[in-house]
C-alpha atoms as a PDB file:
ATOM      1  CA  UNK A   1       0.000   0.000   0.000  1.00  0.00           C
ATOM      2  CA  UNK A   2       1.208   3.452  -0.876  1.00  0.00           C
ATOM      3  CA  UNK A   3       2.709   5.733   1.958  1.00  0.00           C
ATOM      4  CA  UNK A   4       0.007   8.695   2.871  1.00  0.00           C
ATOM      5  CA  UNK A   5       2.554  10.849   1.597  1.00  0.00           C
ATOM      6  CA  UNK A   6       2.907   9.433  -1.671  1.00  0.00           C
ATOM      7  CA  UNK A   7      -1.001   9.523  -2.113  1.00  0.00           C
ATOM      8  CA  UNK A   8      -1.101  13.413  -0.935  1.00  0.00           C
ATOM      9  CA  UNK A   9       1.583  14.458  -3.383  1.00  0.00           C
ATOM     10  CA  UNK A  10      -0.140  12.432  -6.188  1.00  0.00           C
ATOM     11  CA  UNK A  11      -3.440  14.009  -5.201  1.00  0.00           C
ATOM     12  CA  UNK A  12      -1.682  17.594  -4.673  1.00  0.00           C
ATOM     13  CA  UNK A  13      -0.184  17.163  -7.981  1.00  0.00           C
ATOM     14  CA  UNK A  14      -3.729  15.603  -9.990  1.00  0.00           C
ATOM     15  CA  UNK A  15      -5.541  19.234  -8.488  1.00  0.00           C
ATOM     16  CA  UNK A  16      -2.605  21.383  -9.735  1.00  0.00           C
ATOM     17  CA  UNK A  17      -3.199  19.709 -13.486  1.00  0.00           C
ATOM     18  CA  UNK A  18      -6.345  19.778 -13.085  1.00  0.00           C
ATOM     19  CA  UNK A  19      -7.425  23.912 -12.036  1.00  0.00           C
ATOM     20  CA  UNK A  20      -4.119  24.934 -14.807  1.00  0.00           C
ATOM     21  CA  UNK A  21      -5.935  22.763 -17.768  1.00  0.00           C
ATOM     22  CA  UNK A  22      -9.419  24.397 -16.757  1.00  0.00           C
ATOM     23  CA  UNK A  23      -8.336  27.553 -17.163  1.00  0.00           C
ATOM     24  CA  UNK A  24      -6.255  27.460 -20.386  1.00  0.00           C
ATOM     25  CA  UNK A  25      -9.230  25.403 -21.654  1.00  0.00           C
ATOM     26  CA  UNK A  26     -12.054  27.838 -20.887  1.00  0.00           C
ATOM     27  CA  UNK A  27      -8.937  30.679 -22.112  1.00  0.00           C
ATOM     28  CA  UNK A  28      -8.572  28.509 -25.212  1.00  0.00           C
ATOM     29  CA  UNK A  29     -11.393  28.067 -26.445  1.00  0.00           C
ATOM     30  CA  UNK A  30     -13.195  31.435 -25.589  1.00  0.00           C
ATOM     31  CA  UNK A  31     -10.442  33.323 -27.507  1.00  0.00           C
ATOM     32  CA  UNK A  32     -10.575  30.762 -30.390  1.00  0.00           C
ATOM     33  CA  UNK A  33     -14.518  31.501 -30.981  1.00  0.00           C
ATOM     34  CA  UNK A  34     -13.891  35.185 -30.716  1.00  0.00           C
ATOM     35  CA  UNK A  35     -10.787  35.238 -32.698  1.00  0.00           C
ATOM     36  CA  UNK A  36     -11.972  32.596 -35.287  1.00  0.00           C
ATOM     37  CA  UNK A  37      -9.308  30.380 -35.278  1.00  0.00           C
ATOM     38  CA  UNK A  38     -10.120  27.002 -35.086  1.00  0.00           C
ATOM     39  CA  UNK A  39      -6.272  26.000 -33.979  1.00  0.00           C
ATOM     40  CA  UNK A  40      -6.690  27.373 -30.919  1.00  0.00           C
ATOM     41  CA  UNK A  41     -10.080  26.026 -30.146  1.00  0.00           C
ATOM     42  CA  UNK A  42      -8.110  22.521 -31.116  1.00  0.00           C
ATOM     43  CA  UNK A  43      -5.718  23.420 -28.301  1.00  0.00           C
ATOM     44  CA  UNK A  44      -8.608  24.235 -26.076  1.00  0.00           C
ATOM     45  CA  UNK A  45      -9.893  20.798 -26.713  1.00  0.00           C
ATOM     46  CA  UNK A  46      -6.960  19.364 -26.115  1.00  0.00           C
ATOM     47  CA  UNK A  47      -6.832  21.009 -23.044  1.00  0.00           C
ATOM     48  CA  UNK A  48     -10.391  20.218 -22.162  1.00  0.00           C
ATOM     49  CA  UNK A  49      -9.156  16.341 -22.367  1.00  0.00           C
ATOM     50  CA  UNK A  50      -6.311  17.198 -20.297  1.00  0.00           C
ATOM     51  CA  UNK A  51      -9.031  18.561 -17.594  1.00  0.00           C
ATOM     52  CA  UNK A  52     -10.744  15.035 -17.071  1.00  0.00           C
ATOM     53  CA  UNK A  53      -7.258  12.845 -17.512  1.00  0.00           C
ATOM     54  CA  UNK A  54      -6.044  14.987 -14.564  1.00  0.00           C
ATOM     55  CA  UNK A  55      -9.768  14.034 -12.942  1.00  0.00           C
ATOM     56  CA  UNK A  56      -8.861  10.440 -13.585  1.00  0.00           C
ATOM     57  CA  UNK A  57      -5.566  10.692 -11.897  1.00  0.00           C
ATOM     58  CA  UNK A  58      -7.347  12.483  -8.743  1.00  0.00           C
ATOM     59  CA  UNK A  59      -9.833   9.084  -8.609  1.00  0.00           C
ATOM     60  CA  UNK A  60      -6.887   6.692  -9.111  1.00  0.00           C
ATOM     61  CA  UNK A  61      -5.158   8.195  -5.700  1.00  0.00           C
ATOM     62  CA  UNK A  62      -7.694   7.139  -3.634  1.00  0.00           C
ATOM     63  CA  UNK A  63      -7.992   3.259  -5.160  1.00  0.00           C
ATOM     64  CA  UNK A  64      -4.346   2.599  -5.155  1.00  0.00           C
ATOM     65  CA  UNK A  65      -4.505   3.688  -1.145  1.00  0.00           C
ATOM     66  CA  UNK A  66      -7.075   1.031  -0.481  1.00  0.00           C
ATOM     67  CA  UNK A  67      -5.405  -1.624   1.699  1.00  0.00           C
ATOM     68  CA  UNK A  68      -4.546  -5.642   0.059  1.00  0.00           C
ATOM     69  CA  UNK A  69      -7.877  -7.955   0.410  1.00  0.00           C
ATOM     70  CA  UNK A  70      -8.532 -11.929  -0.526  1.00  0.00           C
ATOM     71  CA  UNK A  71      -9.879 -10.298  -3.730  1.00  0.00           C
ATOM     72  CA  UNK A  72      -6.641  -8.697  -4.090  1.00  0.00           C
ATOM     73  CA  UNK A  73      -4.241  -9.637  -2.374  1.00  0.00           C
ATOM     74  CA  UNK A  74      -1.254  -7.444  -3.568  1.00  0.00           C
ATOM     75  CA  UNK A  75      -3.508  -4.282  -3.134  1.00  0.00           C
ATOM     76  CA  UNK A  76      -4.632  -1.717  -5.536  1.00  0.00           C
ATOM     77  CA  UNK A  77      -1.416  -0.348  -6.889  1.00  0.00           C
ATOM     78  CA  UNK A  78      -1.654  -1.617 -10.352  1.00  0.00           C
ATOM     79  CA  UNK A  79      -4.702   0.682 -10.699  1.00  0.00           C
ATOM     80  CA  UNK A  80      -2.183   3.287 -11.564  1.00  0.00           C
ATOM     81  CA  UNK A  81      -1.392   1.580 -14.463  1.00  0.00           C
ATOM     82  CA  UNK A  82      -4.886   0.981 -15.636  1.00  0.00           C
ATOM     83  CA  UNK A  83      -5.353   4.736 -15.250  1.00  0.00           C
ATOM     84  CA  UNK A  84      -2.782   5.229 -17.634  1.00  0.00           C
ATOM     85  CA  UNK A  85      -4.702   2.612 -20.079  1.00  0.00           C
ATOM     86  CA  UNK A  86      -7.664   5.028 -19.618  1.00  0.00           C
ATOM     87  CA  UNK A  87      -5.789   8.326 -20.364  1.00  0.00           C
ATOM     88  CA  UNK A  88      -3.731   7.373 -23.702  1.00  0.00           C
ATOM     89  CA  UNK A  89      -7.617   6.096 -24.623  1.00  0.00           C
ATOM     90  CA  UNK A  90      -9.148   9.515 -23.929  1.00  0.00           C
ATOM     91  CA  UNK A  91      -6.411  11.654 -25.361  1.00  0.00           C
ATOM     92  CA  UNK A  92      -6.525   9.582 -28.944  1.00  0.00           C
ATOM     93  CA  UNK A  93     -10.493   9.746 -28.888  1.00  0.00           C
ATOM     94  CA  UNK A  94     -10.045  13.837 -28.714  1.00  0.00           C
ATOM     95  CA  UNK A  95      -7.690  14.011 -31.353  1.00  0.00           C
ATOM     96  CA  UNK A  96     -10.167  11.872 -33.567  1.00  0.00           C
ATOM     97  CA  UNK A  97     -12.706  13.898 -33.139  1.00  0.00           C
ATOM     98  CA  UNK A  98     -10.258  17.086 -34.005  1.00  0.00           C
ATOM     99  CA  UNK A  99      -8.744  14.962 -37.041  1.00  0.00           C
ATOM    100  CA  UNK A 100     -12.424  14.594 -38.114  1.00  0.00           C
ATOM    101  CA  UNK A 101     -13.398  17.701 -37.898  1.00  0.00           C
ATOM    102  CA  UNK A 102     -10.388  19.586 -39.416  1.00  0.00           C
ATOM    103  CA  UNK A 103     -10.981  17.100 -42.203  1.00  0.00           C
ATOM    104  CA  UNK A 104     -14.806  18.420 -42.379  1.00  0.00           C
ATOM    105  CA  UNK A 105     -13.503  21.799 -43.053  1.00  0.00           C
ATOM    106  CA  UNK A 106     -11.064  21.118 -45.116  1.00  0.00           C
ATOM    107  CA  UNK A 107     -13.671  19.106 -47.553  1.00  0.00           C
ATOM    108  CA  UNK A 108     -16.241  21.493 -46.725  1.00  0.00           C
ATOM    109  CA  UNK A 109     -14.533  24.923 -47.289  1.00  0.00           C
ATOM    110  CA  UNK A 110     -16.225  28.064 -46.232  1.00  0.00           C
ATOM    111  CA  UNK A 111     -15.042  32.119 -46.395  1.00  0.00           C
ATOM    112  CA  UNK A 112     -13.186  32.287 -43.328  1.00  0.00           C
ATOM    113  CA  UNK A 113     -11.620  35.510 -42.352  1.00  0.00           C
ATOM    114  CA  UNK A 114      -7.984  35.942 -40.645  1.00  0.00           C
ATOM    115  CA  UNK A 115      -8.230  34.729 -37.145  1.00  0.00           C
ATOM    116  CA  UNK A 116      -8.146  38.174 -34.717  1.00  0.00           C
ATOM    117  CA  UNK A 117      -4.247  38.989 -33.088  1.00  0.00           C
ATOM    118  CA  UNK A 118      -5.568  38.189 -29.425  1.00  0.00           C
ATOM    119  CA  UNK A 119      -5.065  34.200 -30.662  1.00  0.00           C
ATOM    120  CA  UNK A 120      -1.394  34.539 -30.386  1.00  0.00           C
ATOM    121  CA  UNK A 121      -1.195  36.376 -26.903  1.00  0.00           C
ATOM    122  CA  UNK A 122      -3.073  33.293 -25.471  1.00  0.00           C
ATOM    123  CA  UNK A 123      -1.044  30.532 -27.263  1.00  0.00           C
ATOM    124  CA  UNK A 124       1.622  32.579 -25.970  1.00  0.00           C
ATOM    125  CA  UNK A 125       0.484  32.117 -22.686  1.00  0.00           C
ATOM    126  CA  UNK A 126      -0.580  28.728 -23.160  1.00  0.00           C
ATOM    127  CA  UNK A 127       3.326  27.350 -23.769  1.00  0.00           C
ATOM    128  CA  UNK A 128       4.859  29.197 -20.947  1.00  0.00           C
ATOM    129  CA  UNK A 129       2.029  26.955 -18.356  1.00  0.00           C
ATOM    130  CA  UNK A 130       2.189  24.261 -20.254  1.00  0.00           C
ATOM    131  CA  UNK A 131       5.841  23.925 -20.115  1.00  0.00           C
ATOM    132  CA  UNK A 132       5.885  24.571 -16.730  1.00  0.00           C
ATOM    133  CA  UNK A 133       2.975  22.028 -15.495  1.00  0.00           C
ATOM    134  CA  UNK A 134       5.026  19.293 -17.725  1.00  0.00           C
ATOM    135  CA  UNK A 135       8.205  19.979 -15.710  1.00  0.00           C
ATOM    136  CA  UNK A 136       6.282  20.200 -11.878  1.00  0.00           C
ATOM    137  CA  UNK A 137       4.686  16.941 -13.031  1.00  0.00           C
ATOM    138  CA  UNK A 138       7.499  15.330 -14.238  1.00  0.00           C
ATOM    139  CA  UNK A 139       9.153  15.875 -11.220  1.00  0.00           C
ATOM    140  CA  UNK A 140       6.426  14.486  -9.283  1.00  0.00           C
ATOM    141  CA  UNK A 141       6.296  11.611 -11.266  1.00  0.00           C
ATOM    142  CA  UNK A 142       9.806  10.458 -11.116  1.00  0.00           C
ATOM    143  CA  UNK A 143      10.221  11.353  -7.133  1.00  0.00           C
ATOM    144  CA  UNK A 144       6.737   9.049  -6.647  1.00  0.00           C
ATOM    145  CA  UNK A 145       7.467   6.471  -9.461  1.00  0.00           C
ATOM    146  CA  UNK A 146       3.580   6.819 -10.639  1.00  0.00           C
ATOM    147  CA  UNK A 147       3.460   6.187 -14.438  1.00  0.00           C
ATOM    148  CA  UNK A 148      -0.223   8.101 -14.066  1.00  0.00           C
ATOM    149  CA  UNK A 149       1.979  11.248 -13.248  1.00  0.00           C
ATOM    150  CA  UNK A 150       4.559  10.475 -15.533  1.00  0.00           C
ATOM    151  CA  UNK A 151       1.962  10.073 -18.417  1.00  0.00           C
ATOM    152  CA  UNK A 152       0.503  13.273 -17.623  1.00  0.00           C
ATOM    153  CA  UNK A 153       3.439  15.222 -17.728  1.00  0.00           C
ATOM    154  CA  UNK A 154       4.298  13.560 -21.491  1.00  0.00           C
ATOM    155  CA  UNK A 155       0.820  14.447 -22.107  1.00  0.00           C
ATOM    156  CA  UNK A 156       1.937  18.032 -21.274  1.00  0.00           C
ATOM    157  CA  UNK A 157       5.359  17.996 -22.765  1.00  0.00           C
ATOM    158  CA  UNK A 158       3.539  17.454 -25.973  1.00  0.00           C
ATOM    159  CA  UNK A 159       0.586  20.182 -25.143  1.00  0.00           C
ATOM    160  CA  UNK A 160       3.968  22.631 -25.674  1.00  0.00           C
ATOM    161  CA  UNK A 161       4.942  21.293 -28.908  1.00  0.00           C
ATOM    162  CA  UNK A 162       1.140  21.592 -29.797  1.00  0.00           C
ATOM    163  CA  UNK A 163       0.648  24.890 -28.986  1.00  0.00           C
ATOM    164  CA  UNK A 164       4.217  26.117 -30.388  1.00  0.00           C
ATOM    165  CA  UNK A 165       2.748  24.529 -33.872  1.00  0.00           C
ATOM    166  CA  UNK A 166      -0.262  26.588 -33.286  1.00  0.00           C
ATOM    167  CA  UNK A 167       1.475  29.815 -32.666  1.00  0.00           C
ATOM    168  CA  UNK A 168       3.701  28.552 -35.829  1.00  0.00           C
ATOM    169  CA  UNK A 169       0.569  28.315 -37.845  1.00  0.00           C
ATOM    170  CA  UNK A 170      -0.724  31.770 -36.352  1.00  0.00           C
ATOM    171  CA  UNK A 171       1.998  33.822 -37.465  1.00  0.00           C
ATOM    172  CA  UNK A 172       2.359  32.195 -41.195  1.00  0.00           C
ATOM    173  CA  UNK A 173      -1.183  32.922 -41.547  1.00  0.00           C
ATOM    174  CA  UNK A 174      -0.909  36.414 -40.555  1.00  0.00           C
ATOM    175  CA  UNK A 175       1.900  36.390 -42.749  1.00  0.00           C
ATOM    176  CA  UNK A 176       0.929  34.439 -46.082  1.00  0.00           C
ATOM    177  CA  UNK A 177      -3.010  35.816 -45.687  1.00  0.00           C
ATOM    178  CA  UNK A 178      -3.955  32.168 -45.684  1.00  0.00           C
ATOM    179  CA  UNK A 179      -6.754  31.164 -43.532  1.00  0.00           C
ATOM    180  CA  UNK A 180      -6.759  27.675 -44.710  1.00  0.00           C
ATOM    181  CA  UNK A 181      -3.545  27.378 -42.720  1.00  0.00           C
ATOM    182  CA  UNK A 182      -5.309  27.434 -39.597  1.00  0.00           C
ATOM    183  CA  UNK A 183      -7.283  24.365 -40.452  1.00  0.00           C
ATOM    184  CA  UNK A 184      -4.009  22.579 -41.548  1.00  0.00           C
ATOM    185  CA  UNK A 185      -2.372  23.395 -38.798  1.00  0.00           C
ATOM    186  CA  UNK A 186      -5.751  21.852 -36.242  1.00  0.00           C
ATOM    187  CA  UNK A 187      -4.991  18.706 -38.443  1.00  0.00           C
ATOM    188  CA  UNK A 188      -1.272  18.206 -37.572  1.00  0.00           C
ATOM    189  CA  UNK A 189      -1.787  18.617 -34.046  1.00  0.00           C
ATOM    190  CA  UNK A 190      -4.730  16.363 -34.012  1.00  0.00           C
ATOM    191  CA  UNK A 191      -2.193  13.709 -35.202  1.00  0.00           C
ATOM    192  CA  UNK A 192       0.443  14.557 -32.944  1.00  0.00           C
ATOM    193  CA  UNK A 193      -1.899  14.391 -30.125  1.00  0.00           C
ATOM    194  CA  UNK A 194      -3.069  10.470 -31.601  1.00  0.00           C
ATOM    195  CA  UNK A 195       0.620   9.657 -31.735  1.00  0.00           C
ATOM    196  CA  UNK A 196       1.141  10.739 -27.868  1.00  0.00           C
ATOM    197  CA  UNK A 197      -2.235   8.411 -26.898  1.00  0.00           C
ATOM    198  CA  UNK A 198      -0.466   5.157 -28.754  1.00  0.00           C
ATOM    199  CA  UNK A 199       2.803   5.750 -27.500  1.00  0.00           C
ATOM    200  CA  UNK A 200       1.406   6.228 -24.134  1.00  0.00           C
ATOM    201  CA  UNK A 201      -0.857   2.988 -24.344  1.00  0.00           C
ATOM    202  CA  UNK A 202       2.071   1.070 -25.815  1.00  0.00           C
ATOM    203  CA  UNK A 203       4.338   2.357 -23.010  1.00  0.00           C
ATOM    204  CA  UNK A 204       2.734   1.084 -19.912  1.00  0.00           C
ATOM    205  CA  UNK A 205       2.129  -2.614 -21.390  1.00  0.00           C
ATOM    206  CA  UNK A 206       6.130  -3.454 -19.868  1.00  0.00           C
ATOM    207  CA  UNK A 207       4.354  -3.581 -16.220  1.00  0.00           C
ATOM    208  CA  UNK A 208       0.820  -4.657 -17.200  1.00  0.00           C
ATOM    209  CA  UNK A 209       2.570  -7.518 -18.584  1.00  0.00           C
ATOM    210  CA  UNK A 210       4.817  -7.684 -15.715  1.00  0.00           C
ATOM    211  CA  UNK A 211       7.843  -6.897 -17.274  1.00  0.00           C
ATOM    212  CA  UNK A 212      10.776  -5.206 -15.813  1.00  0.00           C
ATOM    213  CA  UNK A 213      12.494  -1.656 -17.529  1.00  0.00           C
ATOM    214  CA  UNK A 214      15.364  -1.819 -15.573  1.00  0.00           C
ATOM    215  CA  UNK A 215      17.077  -5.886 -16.355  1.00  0.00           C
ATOM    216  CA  UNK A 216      20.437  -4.963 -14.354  1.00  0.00           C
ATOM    217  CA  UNK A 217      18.410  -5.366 -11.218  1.00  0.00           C
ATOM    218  CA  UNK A 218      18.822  -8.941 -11.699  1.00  0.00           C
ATOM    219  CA  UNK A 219      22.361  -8.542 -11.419  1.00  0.00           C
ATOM    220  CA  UNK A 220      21.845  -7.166  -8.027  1.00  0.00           C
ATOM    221  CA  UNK A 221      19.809 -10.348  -6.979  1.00  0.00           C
ATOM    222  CA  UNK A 222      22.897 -12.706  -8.049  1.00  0.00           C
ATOM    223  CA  UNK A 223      25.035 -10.026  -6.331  1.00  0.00           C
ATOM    224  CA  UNK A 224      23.194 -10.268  -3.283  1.00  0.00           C
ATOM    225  CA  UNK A 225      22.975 -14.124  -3.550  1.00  0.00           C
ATOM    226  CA  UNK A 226      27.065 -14.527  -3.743  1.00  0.00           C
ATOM    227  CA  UNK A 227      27.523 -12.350  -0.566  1.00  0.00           C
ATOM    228  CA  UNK A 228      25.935 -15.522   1.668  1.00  0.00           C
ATOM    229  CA  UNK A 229      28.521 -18.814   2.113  1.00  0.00           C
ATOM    230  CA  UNK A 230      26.936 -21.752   0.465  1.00  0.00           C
ATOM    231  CA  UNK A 231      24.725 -20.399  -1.745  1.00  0.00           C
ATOM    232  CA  UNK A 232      24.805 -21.103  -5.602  1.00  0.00           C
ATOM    233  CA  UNK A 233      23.270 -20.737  -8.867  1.00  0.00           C
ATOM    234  CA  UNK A 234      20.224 -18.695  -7.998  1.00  0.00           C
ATOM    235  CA  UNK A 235      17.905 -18.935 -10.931  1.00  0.00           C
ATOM    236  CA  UNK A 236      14.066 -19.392 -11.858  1.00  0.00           C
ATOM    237  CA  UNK A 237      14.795 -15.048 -10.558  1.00  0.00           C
ATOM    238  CA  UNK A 238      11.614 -13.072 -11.775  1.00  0.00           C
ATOM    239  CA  UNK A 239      11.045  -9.278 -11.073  1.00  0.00           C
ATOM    240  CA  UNK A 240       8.014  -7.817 -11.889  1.00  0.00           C
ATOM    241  CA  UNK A 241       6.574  -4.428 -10.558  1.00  0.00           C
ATOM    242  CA  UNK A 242       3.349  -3.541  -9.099  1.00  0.00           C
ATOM    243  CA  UNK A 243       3.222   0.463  -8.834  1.00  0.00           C
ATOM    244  CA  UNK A 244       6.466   1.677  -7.767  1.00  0.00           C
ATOM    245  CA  UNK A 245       7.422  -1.640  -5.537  1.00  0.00           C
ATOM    246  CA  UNK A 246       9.123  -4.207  -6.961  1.00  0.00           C
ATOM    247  CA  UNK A 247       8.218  -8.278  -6.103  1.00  0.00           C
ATOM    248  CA  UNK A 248      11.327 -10.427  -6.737  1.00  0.00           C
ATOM    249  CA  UNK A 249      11.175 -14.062  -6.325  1.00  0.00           C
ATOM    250  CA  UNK A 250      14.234 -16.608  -6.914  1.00  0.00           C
ATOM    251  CA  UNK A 251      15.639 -20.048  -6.650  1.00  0.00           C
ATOM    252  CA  UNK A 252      18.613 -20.621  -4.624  1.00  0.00           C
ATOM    253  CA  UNK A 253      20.642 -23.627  -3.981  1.00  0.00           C
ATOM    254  CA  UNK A 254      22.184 -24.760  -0.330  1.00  0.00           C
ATOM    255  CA  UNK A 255      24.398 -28.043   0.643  1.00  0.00           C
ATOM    256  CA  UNK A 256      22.035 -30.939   0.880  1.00  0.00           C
ATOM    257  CA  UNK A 257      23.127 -31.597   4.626  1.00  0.00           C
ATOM    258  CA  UNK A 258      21.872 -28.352   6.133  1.00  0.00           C
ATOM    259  CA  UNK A 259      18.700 -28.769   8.377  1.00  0.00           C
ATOM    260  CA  UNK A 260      15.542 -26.479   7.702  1.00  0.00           C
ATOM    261  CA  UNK A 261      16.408 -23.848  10.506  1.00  0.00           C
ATOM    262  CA  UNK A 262      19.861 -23.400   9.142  1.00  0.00           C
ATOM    263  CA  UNK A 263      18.272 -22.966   4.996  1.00  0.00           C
ATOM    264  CA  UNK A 264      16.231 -20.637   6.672  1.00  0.00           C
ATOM    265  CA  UNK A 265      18.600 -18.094   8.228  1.00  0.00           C
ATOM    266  CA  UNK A 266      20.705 -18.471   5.168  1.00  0.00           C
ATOM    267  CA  UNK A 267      17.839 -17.659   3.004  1.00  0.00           C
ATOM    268  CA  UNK A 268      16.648 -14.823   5.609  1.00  0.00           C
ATOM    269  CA  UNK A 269      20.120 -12.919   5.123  1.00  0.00           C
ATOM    270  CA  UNK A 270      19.891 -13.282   0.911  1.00  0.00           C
ATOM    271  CA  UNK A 271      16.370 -11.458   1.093  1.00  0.00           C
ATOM    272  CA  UNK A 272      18.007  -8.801   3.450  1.00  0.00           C
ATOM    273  CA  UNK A 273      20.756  -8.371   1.063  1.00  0.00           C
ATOM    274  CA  UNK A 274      18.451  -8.045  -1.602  1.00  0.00           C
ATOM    275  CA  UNK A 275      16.611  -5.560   0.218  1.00  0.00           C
ATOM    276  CA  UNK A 276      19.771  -3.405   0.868  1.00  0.00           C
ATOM    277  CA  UNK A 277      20.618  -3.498  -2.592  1.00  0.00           C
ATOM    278  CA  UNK A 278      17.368  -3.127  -3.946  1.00  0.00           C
ATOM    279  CA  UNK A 279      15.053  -0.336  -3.140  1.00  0.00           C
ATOM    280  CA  UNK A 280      11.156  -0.248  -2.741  1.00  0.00           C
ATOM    281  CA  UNK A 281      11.135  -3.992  -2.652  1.00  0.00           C
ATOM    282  CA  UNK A 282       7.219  -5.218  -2.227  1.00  0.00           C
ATOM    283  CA  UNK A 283       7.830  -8.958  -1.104  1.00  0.00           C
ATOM    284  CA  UNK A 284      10.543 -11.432  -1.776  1.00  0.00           C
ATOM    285  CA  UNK A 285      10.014 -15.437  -2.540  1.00  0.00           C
ATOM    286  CA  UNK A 286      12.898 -17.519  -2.142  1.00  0.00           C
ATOM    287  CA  UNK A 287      12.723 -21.288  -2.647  1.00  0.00           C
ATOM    288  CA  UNK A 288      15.379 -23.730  -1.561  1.00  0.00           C
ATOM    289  CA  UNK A 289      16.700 -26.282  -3.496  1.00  0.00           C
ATOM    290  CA  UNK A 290      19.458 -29.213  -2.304  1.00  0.00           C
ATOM    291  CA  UNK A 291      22.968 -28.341  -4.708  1.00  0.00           C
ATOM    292  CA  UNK A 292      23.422 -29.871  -7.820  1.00  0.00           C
ATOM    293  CA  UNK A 293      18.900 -30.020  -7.874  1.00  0.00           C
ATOM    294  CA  UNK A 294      18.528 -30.690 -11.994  1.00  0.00           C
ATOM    295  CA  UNK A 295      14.956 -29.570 -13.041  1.00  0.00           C
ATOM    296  CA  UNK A 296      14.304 -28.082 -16.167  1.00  0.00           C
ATOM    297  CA  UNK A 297      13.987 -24.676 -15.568  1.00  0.00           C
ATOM    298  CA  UNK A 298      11.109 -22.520 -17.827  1.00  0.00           C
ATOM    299  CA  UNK A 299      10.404 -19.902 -16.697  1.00  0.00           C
ATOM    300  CA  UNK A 300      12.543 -16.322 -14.861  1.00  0.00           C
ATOM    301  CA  UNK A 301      16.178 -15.839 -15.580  1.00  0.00           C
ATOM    302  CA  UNK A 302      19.463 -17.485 -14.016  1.00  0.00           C
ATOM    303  CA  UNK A 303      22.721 -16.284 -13.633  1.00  0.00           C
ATOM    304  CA  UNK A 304      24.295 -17.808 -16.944  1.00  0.00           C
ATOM    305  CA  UNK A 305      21.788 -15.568 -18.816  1.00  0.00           C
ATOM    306  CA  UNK A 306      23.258 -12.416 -17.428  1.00  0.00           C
END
């Protein structure tokens, strides 16, 4: 379960993304109507989705603090990763619907007239917060380990390269006289904002799938294996992560003659060196094997594979 003061700073964090997205959405969009420039009403939008995956976030602190159950017994962490699932879902449906409708427009051409100078000033504004919501969330992110977070502040990172298109796209219209530019320009970033969505989605399958990012960790395990007398070729070693805690669980061998007690210490000291080695360790499994044990082996990785 996740420390109070992990869920507080996710929560604190969730409430800042979520007030700064409302505003530069209701800003956005406002000043897009009034100015006529359907770019910026794209970053609105944008902005608007940014609103409710921050809302998402918010909901996902309180599940992942819910304490382990016989439904579940390794808790509710994971639900940070299915929050993640949700968000790259959301942000690809809103730039569909902004791919569809630039499309529309583009088909469907009407008079348009050269979107008022007030656009810029807000886009303006828009990439200074943006850029600095991406970097406190970031921050957050990495200092919590919460891929929600972490996803978010992508999300954001590529709000700034959205809006600097926009003000691109603002200023070469203004420039050229070219209104259709505008409607262009709402089509590129409704593509860049799909390609975010599937690279987030694709991203968080390593620790659905309960994969590991980081494979010198199981160096560490053999590492803290060798420091104990008598024990040899740890294998069947699987890491897998479930929020920011990792669950490690191994095969070790021990001379045949040793009574249970004695495996037991031995064993006892390996998952404390682990531990000291290792941080934000969830649970460790260690079976003992007599030396020389010959099974074939299927599944996790041994210490000839490294």
């Amino acid at each position: 379960m996740p420390s109070e003061n992990k869920k507080q700073k996710i929560i604190t964090a969730s409430r800042v993304a979520v007030i700064s997205n409302a505003l530069l959405s209701v800003l956005k969009i406002t000043v897009g109507f009034a100015a006529g420039s359907m770019a910026v009403i794209a970053d609105g939008i944008d902005s608007a989705s940014d609103v409710l995956a921050s809302l998402i976030t918010l909901f996902t602190a309180h599940i992942i603090d819910r304490p382990p159950n016989k439904k579940y017994p390794y808790g509710y962490n994971k639900a940070d990763n299915m929050a993640t699932k949700i968000l790259s879902f959301i942000i690809f449906f809103a730039g569909a619907q902004l791919a569809i409708s630039s499309v529309d427009r583009f088909i469907h051409p009407e008079p348009r007239a050269i979107p008022a100078t007030i656009a810029i000033y807000v886009i303006v504004i828009s990439i200074v917060a943006k850029q600095l919501l991406a970097i406190y969330l970031k921050k957050a992110g990495k200092k919590e380990e919460s891929s929600m977070l972490l996803a978010n502040a992508n999300n954001m990172q590529s709000d700034v390269v959205i809006s600097l298109s926009v003000f691109a796209g603002l200023v070469f219209t203004y420039l050229f006289k070219m209104p259709l530019l505008d409607v262009i320009i709402a089509f590129l970033v409704s593509l860049w904002i799909m390609f975010v969505a599937v690279k987030i989605f694709f991203d968080s399958n390593l620790e659905l799938m309960d994969g590991v990012d980081n494979v010198a960790l199981y160096n560490k395990v053999v590492q803290a294996c060798k420091m104990e007398a008598g024990v040899v070729h740890p294998h069947r070693i699987r890491i897998r992560k479930i929020a920011q805690l990792y669950l490690i669980s191994l095969d070790i061998e021990l001379p045949g003659e040793l009574n249970l007690e004695e495996g037991h210490r031995i064993s006892q000291r390996v998952e404390n060196n682990i531990k000291k080695l290792i941080p934000n360790v969830y649970d460790i499994l260690i079976h003992i094997e007599p030396e020389g044990n010959a099974e074939k082996e299927v599944f996790g990785v041994s210490e000839k594979d490294l």
